[in-house]
Protein backbone atom coordinates (compact mmCIF):
# COMPACT_ATOMS: atom_id res chain seq x y z
CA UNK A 1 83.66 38.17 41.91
CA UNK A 2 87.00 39.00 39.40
CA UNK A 3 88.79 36.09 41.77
CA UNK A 4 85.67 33.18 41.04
CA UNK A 5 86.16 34.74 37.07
CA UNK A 6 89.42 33.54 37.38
CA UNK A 7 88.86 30.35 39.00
CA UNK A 8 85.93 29.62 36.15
CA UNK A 9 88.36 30.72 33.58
CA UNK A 10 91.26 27.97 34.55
CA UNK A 11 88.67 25.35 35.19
CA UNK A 12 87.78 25.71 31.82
CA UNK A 13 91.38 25.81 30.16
CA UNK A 14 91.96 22.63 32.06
CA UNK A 15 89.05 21.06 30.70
CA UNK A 16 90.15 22.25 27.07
CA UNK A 17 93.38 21.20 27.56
CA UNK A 18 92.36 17.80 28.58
CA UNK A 19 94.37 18.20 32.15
CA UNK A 20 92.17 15.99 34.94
CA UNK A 21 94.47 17.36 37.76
CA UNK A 22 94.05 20.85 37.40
CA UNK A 23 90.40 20.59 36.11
CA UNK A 24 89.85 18.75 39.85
CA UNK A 25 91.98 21.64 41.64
CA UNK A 26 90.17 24.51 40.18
CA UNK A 27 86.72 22.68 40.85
CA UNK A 28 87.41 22.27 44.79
CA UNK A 29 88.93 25.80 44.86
CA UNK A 30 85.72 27.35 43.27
CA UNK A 31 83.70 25.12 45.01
CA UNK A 32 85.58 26.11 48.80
CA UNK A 33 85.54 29.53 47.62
CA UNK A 34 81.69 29.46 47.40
CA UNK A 35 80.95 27.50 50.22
CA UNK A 36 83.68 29.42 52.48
CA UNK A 37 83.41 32.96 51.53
CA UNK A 38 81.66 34.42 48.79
CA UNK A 39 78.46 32.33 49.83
CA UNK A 40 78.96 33.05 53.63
CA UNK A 41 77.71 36.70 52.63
CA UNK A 42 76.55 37.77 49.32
CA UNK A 43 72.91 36.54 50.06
CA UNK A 44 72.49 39.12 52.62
CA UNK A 45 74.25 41.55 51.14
CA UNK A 46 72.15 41.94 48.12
CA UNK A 47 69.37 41.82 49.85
CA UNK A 48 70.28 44.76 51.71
CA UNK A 49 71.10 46.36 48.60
CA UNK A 50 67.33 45.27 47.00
CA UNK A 51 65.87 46.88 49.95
CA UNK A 52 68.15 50.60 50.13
CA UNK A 53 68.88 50.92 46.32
CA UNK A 54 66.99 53.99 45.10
CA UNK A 55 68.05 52.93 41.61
CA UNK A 56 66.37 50.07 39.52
CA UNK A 57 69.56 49.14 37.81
CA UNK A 58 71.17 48.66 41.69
CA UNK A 59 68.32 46.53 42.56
CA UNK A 60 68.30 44.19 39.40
CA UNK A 61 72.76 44.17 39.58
CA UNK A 62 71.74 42.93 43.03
CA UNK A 63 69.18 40.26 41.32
CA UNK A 64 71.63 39.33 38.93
CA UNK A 65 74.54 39.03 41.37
CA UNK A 66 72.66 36.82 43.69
CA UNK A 67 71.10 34.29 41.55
CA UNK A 68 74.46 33.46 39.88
CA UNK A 69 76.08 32.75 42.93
CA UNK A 70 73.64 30.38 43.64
CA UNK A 71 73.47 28.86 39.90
CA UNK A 72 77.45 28.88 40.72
CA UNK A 73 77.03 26.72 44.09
CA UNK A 74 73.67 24.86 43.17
CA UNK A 75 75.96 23.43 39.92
CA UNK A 76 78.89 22.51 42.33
CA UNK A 77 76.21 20.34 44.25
CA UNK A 78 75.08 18.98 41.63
CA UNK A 79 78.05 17.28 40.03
């Protein structure tokens, strides 16, 4: 998660500071790190966590965790 922070926090100084190029490499390298890794297995693991968490606050981190990685990769669709 700290390493797709990063790549949303460069996409966005490129967009501030008006630099196409890097704006366009940040985008495909947040976009292949969804599609190649991070998406390849957070869905199942937070739903392993929903279902063994004895702890609400593990169960909605879980929640929380999940549906921004797919607001994340639903947005790179998108555009």
């Amino acid at each position: 998660m700290e390493f797709l922070y990063l790549l949303i926090y460069r996409e966005n100084e490129a967009r501030r500071n008006d630099d196409p190029e890097a704006l366009t490499a940040m985008a495909g390298l947040r976009k292949r790190f969804l599609d190649e890794h991070l998406g390849s297995w957070v869905g199942p693991f937070t739903a392993a966590v929903k279902a063994g968490a004895q702890s609400g606050f593990y169960r909605e981190l879980a929640e929380l965790t999940d549906r921004f990685v797919k607001m994340e990769a639903s947005e790179d669709k998108a555009a």
